[in-house]
C-alpha atoms as a PDB file:
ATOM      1  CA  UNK A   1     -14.152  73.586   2.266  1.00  0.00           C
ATOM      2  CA  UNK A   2     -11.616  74.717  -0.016  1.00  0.00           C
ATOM      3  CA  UNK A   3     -12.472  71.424  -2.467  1.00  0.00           C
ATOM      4  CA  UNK A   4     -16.263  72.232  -2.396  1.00  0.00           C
ATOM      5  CA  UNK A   5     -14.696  75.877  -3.161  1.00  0.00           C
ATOM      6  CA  UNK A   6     -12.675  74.636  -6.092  1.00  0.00           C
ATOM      7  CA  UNK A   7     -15.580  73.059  -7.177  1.00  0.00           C
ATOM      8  CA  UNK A   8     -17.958  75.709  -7.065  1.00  0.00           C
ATOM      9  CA  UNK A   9     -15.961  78.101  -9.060  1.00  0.00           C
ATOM     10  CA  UNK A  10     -15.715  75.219 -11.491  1.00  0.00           C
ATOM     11  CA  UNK A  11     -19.213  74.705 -11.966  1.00  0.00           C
ATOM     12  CA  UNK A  12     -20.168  78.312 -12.032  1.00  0.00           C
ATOM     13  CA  UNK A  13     -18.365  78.947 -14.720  1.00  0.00           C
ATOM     14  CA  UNK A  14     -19.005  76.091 -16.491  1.00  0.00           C
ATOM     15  CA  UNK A  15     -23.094  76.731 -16.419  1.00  0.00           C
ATOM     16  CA  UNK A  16     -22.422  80.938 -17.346  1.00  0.00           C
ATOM     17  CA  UNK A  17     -20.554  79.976 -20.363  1.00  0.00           C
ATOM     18  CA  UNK A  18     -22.837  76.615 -21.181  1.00  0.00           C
ATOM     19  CA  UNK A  19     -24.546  77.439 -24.297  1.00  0.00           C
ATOM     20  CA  UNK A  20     -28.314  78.700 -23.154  1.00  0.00           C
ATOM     21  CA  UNK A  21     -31.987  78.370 -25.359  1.00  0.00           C
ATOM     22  CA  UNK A  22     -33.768  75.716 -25.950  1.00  0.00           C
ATOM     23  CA  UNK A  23     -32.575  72.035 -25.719  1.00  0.00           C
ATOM     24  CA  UNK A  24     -29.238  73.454 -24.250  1.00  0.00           C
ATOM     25  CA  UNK A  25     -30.031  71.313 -21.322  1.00  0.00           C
ATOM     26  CA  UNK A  26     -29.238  68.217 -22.986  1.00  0.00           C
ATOM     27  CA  UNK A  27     -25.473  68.928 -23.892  1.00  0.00           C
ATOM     28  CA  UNK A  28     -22.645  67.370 -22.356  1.00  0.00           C
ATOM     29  CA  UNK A  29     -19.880  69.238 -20.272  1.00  0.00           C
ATOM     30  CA  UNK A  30     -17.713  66.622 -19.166  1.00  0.00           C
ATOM     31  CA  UNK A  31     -20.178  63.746 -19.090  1.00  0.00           C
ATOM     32  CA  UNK A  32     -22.483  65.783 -17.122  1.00  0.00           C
ATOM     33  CA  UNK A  33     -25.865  67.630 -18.542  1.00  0.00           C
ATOM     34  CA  UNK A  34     -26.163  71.181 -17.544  1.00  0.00           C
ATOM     35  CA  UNK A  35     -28.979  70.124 -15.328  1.00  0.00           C
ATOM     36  CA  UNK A  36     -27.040  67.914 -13.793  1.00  0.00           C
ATOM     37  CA  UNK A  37     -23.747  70.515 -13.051  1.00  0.00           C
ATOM     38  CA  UNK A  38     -26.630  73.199 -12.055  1.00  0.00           C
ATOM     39  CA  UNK A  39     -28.364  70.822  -8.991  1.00  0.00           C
ATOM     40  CA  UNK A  40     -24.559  69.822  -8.500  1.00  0.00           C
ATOM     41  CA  UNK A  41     -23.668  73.517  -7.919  1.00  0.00           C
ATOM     42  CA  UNK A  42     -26.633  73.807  -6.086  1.00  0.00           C
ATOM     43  CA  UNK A  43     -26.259  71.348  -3.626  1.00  0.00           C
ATOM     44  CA  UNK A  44     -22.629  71.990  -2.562  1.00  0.00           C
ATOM     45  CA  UNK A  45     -23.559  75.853  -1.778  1.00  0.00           C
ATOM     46  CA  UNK A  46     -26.051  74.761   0.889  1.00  0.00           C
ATOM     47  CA  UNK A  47     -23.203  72.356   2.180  1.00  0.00           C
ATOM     48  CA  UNK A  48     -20.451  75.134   1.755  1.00  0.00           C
ATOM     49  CA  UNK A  49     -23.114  77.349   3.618  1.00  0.00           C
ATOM     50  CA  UNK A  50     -23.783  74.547   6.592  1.00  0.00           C
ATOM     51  CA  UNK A  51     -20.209  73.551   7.163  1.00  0.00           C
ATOM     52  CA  UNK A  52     -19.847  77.284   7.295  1.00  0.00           C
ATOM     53  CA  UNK A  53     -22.087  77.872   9.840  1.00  0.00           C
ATOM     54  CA  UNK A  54     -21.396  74.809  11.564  1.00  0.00           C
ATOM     55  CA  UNK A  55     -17.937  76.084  11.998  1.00  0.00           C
ATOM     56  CA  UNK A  56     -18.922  79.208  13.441  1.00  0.00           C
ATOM     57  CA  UNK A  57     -21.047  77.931  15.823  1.00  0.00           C
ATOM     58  CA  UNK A  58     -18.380  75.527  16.982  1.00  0.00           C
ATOM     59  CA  UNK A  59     -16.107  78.142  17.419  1.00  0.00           C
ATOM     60  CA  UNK A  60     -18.277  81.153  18.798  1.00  0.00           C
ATOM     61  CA  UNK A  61     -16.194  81.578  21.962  1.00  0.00           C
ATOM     62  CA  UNK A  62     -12.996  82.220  20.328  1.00  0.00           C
ATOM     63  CA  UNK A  63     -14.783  84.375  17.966  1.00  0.00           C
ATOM     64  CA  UNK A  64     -16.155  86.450  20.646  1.00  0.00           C
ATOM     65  CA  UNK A  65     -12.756  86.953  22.515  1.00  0.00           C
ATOM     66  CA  UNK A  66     -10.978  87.992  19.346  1.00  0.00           C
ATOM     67  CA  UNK A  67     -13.668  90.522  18.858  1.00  0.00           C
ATOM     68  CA  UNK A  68     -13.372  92.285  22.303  1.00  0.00           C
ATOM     69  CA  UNK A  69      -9.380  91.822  22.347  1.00  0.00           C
ATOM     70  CA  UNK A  70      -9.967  94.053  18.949  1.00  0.00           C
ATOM     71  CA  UNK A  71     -12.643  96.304  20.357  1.00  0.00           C
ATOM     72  CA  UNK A  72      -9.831  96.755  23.048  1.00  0.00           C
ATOM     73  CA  UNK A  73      -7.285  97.835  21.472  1.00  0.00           C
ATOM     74  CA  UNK A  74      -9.389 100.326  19.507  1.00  0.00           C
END
């Protein structure tokens, strides 16, 4: 997670200071198009968001007894 993290902040930043207009699609940021870095970013978002949710599924019990012990003590 915290690679595909790394990775996103990377590419984010990359494409918002890529130049933009017409034909900027075609130049190279480390031998990648923009295109390319922008479906890249894309992609690893939806698996940041199902190894997310994957993990808190997997770990929905705990979750839930954390929660009341805090609602407890409240």
């Amino acid at each position: 997670m915290l690679i595909m993290g790394v990775f996103q902040a990377v590419s984010g930043l990359l494409l918002f200071f890529a130049p933009r207009g017409r034909g900027s699609g075609n130049v190279l940021l480390f031998g990648l198009t923009k295109h390319t870095w922008s479906d890249y970013h894309k992609y690893v978002g939806l698996v940041i968001i199902a190894v997310a949710v994957l993990h808190f599924i997997l770990n929905w019990r705990m979750f839930v007894k954390e929660l009341r012990a805090l609602l407890k003590r409240s």
